[in-house]
C-alpha atoms as a PDB file:
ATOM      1  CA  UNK A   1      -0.168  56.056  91.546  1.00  0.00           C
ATOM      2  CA  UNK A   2       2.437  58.521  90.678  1.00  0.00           C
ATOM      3  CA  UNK A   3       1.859  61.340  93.021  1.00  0.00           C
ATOM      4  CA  UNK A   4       3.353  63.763  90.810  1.00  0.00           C
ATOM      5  CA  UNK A   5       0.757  63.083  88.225  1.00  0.00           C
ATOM      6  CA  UNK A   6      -2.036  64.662  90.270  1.00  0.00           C
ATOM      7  CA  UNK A   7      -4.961  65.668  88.120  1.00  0.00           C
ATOM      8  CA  UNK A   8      -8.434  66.556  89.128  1.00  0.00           C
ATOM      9  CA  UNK A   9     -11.026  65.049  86.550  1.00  0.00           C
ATOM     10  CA  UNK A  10     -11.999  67.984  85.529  1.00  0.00           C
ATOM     11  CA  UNK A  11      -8.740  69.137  84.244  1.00  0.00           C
ATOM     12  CA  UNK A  12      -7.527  68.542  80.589  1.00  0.00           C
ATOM     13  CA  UNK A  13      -3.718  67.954  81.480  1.00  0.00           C
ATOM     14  CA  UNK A  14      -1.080  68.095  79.353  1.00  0.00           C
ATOM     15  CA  UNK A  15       0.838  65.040  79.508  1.00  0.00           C
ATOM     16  CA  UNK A  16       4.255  66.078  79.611  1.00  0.00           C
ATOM     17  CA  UNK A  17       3.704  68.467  82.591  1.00  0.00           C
ATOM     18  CA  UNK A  18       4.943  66.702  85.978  1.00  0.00           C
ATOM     19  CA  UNK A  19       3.393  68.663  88.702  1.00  0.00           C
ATOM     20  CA  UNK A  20       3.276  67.767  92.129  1.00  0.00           C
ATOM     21  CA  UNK A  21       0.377  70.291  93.491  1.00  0.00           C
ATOM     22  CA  UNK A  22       1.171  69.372  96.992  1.00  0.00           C
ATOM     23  CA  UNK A  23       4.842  71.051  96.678  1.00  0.00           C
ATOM     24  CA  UNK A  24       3.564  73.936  94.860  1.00  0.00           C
ATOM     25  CA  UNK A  25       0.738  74.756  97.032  1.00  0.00           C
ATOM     26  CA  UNK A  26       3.468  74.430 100.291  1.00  0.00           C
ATOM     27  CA  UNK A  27       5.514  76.790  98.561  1.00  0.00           C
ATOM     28  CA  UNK A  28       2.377  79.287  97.867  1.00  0.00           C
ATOM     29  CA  UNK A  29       1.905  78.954 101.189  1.00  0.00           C
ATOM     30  CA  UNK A  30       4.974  79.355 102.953  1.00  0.00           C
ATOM     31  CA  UNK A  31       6.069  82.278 100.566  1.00  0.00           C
ATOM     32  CA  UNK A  32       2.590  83.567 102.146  1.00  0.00           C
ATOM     33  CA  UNK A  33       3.355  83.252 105.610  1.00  0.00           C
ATOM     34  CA  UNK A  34       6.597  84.949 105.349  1.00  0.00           C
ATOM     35  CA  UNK A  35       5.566  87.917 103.425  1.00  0.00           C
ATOM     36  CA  UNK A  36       2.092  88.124 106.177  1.00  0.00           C
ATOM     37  CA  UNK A  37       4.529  87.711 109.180  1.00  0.00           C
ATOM     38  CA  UNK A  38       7.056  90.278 107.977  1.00  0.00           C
ATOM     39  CA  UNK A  39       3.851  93.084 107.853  1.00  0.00           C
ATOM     40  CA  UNK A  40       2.566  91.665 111.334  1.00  0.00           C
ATOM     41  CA  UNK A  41       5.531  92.868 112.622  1.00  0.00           C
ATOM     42  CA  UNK A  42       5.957  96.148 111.266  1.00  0.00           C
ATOM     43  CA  UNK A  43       5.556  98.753 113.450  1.00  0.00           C
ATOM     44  CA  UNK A  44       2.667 101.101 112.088  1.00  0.00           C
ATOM     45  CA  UNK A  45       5.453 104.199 112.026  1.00  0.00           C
ATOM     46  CA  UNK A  46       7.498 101.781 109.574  1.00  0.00           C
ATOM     47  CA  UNK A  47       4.234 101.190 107.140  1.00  0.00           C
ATOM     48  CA  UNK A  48       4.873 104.451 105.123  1.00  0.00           C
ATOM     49  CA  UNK A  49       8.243 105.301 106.544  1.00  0.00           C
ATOM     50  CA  UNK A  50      10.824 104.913 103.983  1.00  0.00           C
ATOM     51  CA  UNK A  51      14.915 106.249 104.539  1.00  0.00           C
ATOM     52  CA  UNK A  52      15.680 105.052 101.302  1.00  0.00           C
ATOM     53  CA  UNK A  53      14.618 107.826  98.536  1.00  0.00           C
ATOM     54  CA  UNK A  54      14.425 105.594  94.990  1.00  0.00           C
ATOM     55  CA  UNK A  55      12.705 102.711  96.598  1.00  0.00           C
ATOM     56  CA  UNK A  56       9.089 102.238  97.512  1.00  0.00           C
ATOM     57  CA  UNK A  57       7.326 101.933 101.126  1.00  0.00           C
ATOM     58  CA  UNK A  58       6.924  98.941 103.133  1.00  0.00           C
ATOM     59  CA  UNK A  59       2.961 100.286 101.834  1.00  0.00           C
ATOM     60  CA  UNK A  60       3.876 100.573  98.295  1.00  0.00           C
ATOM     61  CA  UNK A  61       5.139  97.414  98.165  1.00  0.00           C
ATOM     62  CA  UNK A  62       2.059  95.616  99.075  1.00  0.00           C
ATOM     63  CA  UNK A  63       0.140  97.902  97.105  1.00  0.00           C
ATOM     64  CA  UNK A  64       2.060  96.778  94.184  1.00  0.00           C
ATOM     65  CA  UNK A  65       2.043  92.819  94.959  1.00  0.00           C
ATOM     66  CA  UNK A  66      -1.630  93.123  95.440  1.00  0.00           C
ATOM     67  CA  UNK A  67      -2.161  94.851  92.031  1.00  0.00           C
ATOM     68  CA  UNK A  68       0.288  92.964  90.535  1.00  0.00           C
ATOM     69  CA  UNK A  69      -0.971  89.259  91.718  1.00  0.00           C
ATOM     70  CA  UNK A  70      -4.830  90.120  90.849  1.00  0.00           C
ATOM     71  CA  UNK A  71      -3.546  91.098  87.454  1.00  0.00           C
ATOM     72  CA  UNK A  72      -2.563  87.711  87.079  1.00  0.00           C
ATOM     73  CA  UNK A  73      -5.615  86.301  88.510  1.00  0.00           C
ATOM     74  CA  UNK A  74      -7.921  87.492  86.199  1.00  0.00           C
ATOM     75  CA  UNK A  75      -5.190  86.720  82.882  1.00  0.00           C
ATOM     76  CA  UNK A  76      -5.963  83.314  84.807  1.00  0.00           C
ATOM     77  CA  UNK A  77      -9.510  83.481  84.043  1.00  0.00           C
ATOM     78  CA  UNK A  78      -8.875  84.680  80.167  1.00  0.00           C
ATOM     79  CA  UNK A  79      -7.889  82.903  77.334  1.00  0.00           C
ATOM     80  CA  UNK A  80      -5.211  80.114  77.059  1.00  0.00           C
ATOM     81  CA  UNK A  81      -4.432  77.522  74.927  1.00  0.00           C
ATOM     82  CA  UNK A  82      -2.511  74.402  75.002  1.00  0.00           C
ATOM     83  CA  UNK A  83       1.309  74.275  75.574  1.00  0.00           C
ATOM     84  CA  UNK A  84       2.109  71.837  72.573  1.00  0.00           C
ATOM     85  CA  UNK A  85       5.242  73.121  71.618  1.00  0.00           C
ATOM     86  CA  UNK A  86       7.165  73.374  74.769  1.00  0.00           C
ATOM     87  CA  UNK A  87       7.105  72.276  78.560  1.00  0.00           C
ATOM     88  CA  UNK A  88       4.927  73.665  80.496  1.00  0.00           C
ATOM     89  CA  UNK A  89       7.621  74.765  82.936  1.00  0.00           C
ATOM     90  CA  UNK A  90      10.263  75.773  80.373  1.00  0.00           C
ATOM     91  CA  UNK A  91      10.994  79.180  81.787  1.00  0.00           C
ATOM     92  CA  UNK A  92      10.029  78.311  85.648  1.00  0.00           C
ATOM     93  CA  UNK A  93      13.976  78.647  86.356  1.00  0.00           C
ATOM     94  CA  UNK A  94      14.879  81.736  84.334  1.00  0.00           C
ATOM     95  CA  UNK A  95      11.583  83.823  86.060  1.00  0.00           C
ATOM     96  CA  UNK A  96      13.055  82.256  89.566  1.00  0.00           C
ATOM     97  CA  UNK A  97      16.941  83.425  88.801  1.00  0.00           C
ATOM     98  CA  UNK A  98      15.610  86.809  87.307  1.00  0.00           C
ATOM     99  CA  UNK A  99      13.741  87.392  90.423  1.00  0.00           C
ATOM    100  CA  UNK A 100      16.210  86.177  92.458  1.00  0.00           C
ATOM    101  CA  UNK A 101      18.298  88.563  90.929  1.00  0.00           C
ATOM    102  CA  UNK A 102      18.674  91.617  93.343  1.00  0.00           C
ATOM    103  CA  UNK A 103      21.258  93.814  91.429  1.00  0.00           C
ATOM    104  CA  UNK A 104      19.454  93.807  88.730  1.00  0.00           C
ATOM    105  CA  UNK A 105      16.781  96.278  88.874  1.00  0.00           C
ATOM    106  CA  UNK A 106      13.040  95.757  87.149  1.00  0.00           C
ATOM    107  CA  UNK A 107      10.525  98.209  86.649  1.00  0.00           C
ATOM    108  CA  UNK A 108       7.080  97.729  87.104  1.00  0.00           C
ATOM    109  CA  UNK A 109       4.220  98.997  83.998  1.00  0.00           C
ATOM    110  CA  UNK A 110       2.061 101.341  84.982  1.00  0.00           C
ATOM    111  CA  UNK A 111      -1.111  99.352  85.773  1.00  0.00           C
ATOM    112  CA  UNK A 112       0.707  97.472  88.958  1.00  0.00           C
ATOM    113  CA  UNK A 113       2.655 100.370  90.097  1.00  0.00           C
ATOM    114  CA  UNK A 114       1.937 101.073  93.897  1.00  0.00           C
ATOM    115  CA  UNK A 115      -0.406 104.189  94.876  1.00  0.00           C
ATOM    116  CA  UNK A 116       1.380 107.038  96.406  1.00  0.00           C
ATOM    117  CA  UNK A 117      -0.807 106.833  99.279  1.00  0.00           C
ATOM    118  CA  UNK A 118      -2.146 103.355  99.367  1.00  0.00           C
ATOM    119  CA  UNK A 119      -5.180 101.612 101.304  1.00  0.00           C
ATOM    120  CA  UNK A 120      -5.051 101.036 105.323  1.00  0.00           C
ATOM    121  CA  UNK A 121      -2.064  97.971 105.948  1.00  0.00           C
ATOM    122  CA  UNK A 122      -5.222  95.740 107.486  1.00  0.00           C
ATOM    123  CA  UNK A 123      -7.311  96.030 104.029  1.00  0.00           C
ATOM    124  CA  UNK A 124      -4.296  95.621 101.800  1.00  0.00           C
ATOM    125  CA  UNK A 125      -3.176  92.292 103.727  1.00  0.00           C
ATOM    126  CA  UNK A 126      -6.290  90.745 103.597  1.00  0.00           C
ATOM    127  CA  UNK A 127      -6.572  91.562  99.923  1.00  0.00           C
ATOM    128  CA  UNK A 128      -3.406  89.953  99.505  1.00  0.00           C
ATOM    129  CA  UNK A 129      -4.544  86.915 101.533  1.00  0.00           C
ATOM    130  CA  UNK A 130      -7.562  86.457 100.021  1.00  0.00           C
ATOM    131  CA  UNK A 131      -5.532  86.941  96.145  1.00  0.00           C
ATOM    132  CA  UNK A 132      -3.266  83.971  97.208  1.00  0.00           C
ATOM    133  CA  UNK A 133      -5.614  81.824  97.887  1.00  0.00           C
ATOM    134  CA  UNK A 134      -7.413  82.253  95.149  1.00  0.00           C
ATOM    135  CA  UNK A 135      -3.792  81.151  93.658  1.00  0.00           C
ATOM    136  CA  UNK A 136      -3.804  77.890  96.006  1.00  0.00           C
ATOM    137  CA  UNK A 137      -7.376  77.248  94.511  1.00  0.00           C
ATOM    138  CA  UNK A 138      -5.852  77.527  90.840  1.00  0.00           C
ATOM    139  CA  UNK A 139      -3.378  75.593  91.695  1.00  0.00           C
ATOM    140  CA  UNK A 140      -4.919  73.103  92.786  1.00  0.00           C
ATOM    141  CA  UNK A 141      -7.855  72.765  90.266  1.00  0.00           C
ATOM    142  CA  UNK A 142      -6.611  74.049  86.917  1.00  0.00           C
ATOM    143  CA  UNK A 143      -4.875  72.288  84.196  1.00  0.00           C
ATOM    144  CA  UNK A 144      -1.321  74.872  84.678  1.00  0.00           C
ATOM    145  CA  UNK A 145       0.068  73.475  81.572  1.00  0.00           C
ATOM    146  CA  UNK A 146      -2.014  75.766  79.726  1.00  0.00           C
ATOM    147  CA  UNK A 147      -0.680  79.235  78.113  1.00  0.00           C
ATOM    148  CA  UNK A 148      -2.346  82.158  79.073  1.00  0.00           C
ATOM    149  CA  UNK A 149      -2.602  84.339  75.892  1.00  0.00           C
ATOM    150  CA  UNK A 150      -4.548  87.541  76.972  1.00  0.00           C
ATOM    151  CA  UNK A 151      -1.340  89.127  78.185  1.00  0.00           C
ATOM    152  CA  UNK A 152       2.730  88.378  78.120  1.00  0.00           C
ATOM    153  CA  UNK A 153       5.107  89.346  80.355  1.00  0.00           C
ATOM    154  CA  UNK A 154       7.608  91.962  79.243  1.00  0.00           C
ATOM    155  CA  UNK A 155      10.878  89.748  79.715  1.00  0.00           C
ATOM    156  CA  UNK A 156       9.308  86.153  79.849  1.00  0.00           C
ATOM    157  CA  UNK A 157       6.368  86.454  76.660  1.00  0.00           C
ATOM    158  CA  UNK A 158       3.411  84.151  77.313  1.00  0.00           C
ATOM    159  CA  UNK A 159       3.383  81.722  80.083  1.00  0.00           C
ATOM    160  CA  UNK A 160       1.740  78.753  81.185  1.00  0.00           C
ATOM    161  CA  UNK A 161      -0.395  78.621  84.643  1.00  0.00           C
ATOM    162  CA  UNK A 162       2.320  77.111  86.369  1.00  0.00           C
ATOM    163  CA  UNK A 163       4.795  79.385  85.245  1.00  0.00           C
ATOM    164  CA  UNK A 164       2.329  82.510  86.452  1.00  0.00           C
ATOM    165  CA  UNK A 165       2.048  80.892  89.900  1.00  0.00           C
ATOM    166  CA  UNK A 166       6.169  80.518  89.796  1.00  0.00           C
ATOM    167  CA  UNK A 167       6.284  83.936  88.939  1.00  0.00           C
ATOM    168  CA  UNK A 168       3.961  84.894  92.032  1.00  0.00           C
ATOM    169  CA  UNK A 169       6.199  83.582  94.152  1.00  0.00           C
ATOM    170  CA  UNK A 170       9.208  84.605  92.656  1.00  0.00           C
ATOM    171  CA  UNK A 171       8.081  88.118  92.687  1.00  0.00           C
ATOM    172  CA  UNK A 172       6.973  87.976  96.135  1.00  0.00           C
ATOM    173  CA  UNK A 173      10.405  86.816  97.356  1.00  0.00           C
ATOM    174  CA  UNK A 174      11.886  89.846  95.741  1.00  0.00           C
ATOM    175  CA  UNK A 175       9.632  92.116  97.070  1.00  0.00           C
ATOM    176  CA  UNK A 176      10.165  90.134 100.587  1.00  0.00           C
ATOM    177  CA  UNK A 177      13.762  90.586 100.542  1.00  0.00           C
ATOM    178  CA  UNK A 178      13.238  94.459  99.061  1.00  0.00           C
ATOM    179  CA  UNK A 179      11.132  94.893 102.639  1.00  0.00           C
ATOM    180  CA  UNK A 180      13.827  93.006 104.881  1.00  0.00           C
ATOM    181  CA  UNK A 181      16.773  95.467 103.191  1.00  0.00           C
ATOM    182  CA  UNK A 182      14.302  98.582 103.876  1.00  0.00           C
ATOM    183  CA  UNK A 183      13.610  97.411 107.472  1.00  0.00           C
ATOM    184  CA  UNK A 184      16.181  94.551 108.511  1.00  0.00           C
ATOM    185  CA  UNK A 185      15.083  95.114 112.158  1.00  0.00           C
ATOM    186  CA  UNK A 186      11.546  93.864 111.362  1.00  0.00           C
ATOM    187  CA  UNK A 187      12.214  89.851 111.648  1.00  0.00           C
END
């Protein structure tokens, strides 16, 4: 069997999508782990301190990737449809290059922008744990070649499940890199 043709039986996939669940649930994870270790090492001073003026707190930022990734897990739960007239992951590598894009400055809407005094750094992490697992659970049991229709993204339109989880990450890895710039002693 070809494993990246994995499909639970209770998924209706779309046969042009070639997924291989394993990868994308390692790369869930390990985009995780980084983001997890990088706050387990911040020094509690650090978690609101901020030198830099325009950008947000160490605090603000996981404010903002927790409100931003259960916004995607309940689109996840809404409507969809399926992805007939293109691939499934047809704008996985433009989300991953805009992201990866650090000059180029995004804002966030209003509904995912951080708190100015968000939650306690222990309740916010394991809010953010438990949202990415509930991604590794999609990911694993969900047909991701389906298009999500209840909301599109500002820059990318509608996207499929897969291309919400790539986004996840993506957006993550920004945010990750935003952190290590803010506080490049915190390894």
């Amino acid at each position: 069997m070809d494993k990246r043709l994995f499909y639970l039986p209770k998924c209706q996939p779309n046969p042009l999508i070639m997924v291989d669940r394993d990868l994308l649930i390692k790369e869930i994870d390990a985009a995780t782990e980084r983001i997890i270790h990088k706050y387990q090492h911040l020094p509690n001073e650090q978690w609101i301190h901020n030198e830099h003026p325009d950008r947000w707190t160490p605090a603000q930022i996981l404010d903002h990737l927790v409100k931003t990734e259960g916004m995607v897990l309940e689109m996840a739960e809404g409507p969809s449809m399926a992805s007939e007239m293109r691939l499934p992951d047809g704008k996985v590598d433009r989300i991953r290059a805009t992201f990866g894009d650090d000059g180029h400055k995004l804002s966030a809407m209003v509904a995912i922008r951080p708190d100015n005094d968000p939650e306690d750094m222990s309740q916010l992490l394991e809010q953010f744990t438990t949202n990415r697992l509930k991604l590794v659970e999609l990911a694993r049991t969900r047909d991701l070649s389906r298009v999500c229709t209840g909301h599109a993204h500002s820059i990318f339109g509608t996207l499929t499940l897969l291309e919400w989880t790539w986004f996840v990450i993506s957006h993550g890895n920004r945010h990750l890199r935003h952190l290590e710039h803010l506080m490049p002693a915190v390894r």
